[in-house]
Protein backbone atom coordinates (compact mmCIF):
# COMPACT_ATOMS: atom_id res chain seq x y z
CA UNK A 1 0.00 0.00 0.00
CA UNK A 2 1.42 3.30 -1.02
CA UNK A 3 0.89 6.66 1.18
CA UNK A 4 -1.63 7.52 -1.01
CA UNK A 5 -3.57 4.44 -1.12
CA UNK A 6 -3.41 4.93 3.11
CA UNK A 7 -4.28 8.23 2.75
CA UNK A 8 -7.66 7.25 1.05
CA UNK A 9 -8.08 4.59 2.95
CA UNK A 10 -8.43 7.16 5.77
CA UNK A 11 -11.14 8.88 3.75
CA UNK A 12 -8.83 12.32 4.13
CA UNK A 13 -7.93 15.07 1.42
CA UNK A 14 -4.57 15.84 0.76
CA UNK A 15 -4.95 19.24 2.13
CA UNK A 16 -7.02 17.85 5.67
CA UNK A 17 -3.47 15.70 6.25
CA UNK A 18 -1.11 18.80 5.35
CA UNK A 19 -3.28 20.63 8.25
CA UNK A 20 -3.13 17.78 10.58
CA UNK A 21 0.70 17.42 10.34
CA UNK A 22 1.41 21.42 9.85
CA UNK A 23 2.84 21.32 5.75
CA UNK A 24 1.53 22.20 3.02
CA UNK A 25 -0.76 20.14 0.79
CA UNK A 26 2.01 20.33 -2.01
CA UNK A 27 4.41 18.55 0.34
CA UNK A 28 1.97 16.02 0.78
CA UNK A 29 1.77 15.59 -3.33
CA UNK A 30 5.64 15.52 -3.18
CA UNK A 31 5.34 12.40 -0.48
CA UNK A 32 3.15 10.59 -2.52
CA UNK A 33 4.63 10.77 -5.48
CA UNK A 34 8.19 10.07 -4.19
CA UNK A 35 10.09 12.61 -4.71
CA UNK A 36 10.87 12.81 -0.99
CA UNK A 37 9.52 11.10 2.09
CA UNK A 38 7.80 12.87 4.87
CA UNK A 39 10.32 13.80 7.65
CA UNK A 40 10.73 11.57 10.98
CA UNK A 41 9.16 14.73 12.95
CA UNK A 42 6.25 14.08 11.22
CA UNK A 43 5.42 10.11 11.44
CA UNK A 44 3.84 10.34 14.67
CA UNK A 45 1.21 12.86 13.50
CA UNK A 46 0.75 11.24 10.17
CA UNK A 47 0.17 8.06 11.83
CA UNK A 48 -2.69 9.66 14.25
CA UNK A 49 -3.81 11.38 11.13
CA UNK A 50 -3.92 8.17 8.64
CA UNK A 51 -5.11 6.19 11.42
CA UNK A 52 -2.38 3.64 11.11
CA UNK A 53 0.82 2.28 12.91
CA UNK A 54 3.90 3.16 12.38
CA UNK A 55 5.36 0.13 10.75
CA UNK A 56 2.09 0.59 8.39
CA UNK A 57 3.71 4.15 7.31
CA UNK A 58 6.89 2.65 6.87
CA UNK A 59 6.08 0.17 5.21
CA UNK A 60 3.76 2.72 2.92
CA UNK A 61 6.82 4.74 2.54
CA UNK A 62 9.15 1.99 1.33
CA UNK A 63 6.16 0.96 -1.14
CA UNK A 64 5.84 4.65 -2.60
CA UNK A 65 9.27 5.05 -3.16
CA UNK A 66 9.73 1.38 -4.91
CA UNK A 67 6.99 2.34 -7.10
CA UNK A 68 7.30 5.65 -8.25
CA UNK A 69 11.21 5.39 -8.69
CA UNK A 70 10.88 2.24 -10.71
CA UNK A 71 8.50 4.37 -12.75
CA UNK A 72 5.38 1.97 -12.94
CA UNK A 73 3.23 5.40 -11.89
CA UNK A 74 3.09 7.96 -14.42
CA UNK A 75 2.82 11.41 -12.88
């Protein structure tokens, strides 16, 4: 599962996480498309505000960056 697929799983906007975590919704876009992953300071309020544990946004990290760098998402 990829941080966007947990992000919709949560039934959240981009923008509603970006609040929850204090960025902005394009650094949101930039986590889930891979260019860079969200900063440890941020993992514990992403986690409260995807409703998921942490090795579930790891392991949704990982996953992004596997499949956007090995280009099987077009942007």
């Amino acid at each position: 599962m990829t941080l966007r697929e947990l992000r919709k799983r949560a039934h959240r906007t981009q923008q509603e996480i970006g609040e929850a975590v204090n960025v902005s919704q394009g650094a949101v876009s930039h986590w889930e498309i891979g260019d860079f992953p969200p900063l440890r300071k941020y993992r514990r309020l992403l986690c409260s505000a995807l409703d998921c544990t942490p090795e579930e946004l790891e392991d949704a990290i990982n996953e992004t960056v596997r499949t956007y760098r090995n280009g099987k998402h077009s942007r």
